[in-house]
N, C-alpha and C. Protein backbone atom coordinates (compact mmCIF):
# COMPACT_ATOMS: atom_id res chain seq x y z
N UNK A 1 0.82 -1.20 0.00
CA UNK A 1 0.00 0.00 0.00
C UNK A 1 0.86 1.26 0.00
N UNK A 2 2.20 0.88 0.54
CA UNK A 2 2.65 2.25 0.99
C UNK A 2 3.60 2.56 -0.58
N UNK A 3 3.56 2.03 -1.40
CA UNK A 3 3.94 2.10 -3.18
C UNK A 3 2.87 2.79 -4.05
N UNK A 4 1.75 2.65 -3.76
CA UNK A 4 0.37 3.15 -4.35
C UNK A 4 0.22 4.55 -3.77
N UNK A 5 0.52 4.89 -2.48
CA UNK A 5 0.55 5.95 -2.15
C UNK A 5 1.83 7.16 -2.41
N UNK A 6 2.84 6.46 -2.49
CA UNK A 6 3.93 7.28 -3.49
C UNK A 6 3.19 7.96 -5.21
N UNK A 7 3.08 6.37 -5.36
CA UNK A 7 2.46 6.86 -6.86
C UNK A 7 1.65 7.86 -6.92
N UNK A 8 0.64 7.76 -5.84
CA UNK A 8 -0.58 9.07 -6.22
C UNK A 8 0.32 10.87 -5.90
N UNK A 9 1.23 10.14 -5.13
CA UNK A 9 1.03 11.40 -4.63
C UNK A 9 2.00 11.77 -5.63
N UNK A 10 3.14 11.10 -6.78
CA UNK A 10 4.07 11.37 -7.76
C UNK A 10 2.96 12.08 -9.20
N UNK A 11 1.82 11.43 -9.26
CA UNK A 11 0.96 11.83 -10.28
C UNK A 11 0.34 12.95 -9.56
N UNK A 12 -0.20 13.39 -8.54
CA UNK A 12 -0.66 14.86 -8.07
C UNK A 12 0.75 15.63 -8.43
N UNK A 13 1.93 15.12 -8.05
CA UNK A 13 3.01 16.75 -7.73
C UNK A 13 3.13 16.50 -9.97
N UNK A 14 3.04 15.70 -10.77
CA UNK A 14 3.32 16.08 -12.10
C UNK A 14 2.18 16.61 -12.59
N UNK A 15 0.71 16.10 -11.99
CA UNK A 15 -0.09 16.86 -12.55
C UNK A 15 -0.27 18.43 -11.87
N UNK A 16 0.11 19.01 -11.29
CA UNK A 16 0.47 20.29 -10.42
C UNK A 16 1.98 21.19 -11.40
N UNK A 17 2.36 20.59 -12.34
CA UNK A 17 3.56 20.92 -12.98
C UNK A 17 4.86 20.50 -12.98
N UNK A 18 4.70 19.58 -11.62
CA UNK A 18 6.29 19.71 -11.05
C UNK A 18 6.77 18.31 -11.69
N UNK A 19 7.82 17.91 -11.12
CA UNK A 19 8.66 16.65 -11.84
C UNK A 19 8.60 15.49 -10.29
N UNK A 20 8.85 14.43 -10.91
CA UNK A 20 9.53 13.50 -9.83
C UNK A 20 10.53 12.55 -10.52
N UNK A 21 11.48 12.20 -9.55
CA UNK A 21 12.09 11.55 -10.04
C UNK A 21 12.88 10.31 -8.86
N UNK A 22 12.74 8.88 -9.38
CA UNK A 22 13.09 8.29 -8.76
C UNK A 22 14.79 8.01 -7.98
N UNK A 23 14.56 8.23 -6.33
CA UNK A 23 15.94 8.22 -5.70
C UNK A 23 16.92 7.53 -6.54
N UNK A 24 16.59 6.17 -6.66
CA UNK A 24 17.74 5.49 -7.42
C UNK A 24 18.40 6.12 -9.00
N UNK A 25 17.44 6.38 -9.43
CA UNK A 25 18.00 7.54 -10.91
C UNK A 25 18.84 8.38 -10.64
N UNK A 26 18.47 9.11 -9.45
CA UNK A 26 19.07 10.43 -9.28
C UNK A 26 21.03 9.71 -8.80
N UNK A 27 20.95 9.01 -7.94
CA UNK A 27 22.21 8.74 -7.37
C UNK A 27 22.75 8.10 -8.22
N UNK A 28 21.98 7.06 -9.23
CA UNK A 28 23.43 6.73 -10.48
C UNK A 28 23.47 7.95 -11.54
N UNK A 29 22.72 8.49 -11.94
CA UNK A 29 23.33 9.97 -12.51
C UNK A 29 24.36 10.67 -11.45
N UNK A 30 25.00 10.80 -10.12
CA UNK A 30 25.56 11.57 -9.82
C UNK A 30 26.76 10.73 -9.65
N UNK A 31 26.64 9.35 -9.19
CA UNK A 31 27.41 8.08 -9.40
C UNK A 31 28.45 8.75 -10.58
N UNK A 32 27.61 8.41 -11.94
CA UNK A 32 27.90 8.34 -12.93
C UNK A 32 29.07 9.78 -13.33
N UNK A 33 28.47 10.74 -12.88
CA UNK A 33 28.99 12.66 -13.19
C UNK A 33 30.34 12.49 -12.04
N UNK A 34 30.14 11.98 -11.23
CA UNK A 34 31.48 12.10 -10.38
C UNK A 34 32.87 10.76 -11.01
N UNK A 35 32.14 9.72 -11.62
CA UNK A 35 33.37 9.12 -12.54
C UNK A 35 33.58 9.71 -13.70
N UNK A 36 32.95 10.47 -14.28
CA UNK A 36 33.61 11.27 -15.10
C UNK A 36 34.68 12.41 -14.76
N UNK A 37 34.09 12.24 -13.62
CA UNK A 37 35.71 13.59 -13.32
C UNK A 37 36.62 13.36 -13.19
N UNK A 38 37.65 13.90 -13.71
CA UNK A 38 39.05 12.84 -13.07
C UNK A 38 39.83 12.93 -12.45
N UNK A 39 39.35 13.86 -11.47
CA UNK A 39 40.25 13.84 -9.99
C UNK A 39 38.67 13.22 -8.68
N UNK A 40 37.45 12.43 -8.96
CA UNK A 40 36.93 11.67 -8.39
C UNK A 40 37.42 10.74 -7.73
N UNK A 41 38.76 10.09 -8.34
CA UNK A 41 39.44 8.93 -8.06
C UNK A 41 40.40 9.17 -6.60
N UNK A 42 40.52 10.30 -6.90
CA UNK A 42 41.69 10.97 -5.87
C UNK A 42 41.02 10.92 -4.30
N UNK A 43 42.20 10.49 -3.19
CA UNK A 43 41.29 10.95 -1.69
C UNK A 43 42.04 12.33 -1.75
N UNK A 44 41.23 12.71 -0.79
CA UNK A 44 41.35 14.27 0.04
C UNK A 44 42.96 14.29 0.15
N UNK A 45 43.42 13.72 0.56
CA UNK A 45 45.22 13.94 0.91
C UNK A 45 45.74 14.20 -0.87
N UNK A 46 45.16 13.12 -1.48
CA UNK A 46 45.53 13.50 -3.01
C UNK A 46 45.65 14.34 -3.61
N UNK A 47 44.25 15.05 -3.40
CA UNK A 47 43.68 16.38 -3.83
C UNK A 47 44.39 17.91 -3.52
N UNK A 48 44.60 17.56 -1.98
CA UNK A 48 45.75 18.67 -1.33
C UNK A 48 46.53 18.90 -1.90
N UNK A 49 47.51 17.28 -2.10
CA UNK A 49 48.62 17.25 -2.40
C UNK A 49 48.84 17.98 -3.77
N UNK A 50 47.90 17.79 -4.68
CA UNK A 50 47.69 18.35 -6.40
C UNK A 50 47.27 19.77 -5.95
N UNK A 51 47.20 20.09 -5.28
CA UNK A 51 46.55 21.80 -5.11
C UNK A 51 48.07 22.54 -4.86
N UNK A 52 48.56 22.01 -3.98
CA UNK A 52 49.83 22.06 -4.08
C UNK A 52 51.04 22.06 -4.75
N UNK A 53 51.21 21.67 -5.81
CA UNK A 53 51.67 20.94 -6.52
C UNK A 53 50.77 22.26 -7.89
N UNK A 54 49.99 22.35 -8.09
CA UNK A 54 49.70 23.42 -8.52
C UNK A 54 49.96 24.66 -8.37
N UNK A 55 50.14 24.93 -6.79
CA UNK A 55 50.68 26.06 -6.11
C UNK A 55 51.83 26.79 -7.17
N UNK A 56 52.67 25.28 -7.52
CA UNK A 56 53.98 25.38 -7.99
C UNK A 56 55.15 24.86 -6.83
N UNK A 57 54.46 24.30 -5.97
CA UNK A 57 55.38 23.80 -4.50
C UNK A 57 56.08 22.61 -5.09
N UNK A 58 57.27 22.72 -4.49
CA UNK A 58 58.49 21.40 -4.62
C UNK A 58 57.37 20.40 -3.64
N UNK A 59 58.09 18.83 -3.92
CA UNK A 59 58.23 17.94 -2.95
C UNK A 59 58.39 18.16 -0.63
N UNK A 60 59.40 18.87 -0.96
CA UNK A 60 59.83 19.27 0.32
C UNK A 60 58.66 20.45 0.61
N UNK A 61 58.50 21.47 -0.12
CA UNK A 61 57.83 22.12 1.01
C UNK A 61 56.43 21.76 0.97
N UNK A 62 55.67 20.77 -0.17
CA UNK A 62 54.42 20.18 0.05
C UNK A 62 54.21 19.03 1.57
N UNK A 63 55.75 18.65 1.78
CA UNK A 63 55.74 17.58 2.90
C UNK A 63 55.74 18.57 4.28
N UNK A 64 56.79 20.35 4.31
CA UNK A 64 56.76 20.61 5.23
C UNK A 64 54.89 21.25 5.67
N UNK A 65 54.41 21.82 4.38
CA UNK A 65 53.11 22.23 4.36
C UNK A 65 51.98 21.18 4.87
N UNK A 66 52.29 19.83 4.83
CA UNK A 66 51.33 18.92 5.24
C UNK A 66 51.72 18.25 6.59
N UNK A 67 52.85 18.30 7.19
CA UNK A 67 53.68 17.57 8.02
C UNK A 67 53.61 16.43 7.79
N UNK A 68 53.89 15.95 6.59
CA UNK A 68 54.81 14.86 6.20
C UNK A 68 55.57 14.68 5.41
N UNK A 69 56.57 13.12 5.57
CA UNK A 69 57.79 13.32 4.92
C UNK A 69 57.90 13.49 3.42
N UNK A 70 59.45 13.78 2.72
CA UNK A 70 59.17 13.54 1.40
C UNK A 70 58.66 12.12 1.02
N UNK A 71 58.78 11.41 1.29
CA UNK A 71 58.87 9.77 0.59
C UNK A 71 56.95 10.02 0.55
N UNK A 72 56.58 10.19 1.65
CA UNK A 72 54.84 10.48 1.97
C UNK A 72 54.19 11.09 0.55
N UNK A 73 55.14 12.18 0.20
CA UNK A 73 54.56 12.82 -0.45
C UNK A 73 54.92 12.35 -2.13
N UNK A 74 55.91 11.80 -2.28
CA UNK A 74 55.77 11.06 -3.61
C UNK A 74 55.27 10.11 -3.68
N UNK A 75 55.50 8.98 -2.66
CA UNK A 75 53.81 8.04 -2.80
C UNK A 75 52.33 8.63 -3.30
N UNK A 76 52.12 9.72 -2.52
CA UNK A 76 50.81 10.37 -2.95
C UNK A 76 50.98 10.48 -4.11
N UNK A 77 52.28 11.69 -4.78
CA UNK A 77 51.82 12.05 -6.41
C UNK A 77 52.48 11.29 -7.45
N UNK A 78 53.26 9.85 -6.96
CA UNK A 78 53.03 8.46 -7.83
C UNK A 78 51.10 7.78 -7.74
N UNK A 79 50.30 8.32 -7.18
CA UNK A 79 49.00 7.71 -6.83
C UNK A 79 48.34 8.49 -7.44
N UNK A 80 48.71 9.67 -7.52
CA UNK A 80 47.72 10.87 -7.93
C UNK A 80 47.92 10.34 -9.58
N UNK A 81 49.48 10.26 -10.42
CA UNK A 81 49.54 10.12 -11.77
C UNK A 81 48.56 8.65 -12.03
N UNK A 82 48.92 7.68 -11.27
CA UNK A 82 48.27 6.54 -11.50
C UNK A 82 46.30 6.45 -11.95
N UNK A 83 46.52 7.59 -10.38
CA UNK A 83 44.94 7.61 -11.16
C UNK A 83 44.37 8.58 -12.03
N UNK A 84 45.04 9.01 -12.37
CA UNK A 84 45.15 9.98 -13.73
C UNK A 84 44.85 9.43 -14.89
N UNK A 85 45.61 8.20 -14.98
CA UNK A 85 46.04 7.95 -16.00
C UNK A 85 47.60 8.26 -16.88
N UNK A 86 48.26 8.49 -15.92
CA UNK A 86 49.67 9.34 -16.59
C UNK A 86 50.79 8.51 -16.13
N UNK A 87 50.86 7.38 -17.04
CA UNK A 87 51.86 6.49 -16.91
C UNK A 87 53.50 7.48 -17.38
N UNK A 88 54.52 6.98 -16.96
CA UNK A 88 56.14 7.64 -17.14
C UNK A 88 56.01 7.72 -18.93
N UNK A 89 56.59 8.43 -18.87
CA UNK A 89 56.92 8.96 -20.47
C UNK A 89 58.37 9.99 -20.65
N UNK A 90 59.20 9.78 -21.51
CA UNK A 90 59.83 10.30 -22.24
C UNK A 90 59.25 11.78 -22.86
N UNK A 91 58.29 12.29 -23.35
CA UNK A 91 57.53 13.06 -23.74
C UNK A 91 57.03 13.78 -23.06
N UNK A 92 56.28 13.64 -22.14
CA UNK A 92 55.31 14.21 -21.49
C UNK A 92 55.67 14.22 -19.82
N UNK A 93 55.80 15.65 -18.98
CA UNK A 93 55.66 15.81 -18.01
C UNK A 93 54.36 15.87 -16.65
N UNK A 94 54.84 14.48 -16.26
CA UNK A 94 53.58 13.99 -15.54
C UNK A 94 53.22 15.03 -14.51
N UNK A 95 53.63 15.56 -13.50
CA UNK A 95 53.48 16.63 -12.87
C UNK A 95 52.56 17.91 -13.42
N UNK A 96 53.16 18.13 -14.83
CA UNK A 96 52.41 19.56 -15.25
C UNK A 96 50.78 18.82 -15.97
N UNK A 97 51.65 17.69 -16.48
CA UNK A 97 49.91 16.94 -16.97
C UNK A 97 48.92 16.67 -15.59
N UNK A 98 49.22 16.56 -14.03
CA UNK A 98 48.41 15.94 -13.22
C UNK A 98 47.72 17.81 -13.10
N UNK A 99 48.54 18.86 -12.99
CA UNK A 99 48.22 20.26 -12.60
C UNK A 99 46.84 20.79 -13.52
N UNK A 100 47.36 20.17 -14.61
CA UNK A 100 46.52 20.60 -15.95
C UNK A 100 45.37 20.28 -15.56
N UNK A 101 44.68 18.64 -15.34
CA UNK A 101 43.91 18.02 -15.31
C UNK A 101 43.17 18.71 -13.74
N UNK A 102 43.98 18.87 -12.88
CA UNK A 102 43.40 19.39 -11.71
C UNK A 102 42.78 20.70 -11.95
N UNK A 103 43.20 21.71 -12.83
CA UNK A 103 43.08 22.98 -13.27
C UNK A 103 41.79 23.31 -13.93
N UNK A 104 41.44 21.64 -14.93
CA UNK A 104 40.32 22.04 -15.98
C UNK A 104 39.38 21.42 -14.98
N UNK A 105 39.56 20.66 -13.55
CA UNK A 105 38.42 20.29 -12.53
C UNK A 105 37.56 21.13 -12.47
């Protein structure tokens, strides 16, 4: 019963003008909009760390800015390229490519 009463009350709020839309729709559309982004992948320490790193900050003073060590902090932005997508290259500077990508976020 308590499905029949959603329904009526989904056909009163569309016949009134308005929209409805089912919870589960809504959360794989936002599911969906947040894997398209591509710093989604990243945690919060990641994210810092690339804001940083955007700043134009070295290694060292992103570790003294976070209080942690260097090694801490290239783990992170070996994790950050990874989930990028920005495997080592000859060509291409992974650092300014992770800034870029953080930039057009």
């Amino acid at each position: 019963m308590a499905h029949v009463g959603q329904f009526v009350d989904a056909v009163r709020q569309v016949a009134s003008g308005g929209t409805v839309m089912d919870p589960d729709v809504i959360a794989q559309l936002l599911a969906r909009r947040r894997a398209d982004q591509p710093l989604a992948a990243l945690t919060p320490r990641e994210r810092e760390v690339l804001g940083l790193m955007a700043e134009g900050r070295s290694n060292a003073a992103i570790a003294s800015r976070i209080v942690v060590t260097e090694k801490a902090v290239s783990k992170h932005i070996n994790s950050v390229f990874a989930k990028l997508g920005l495997p080592p290259s000859n060509d291409d500077n992974r650092r300014v490519m992770a800034v870029l990508a953080y930039l057009r976020a």
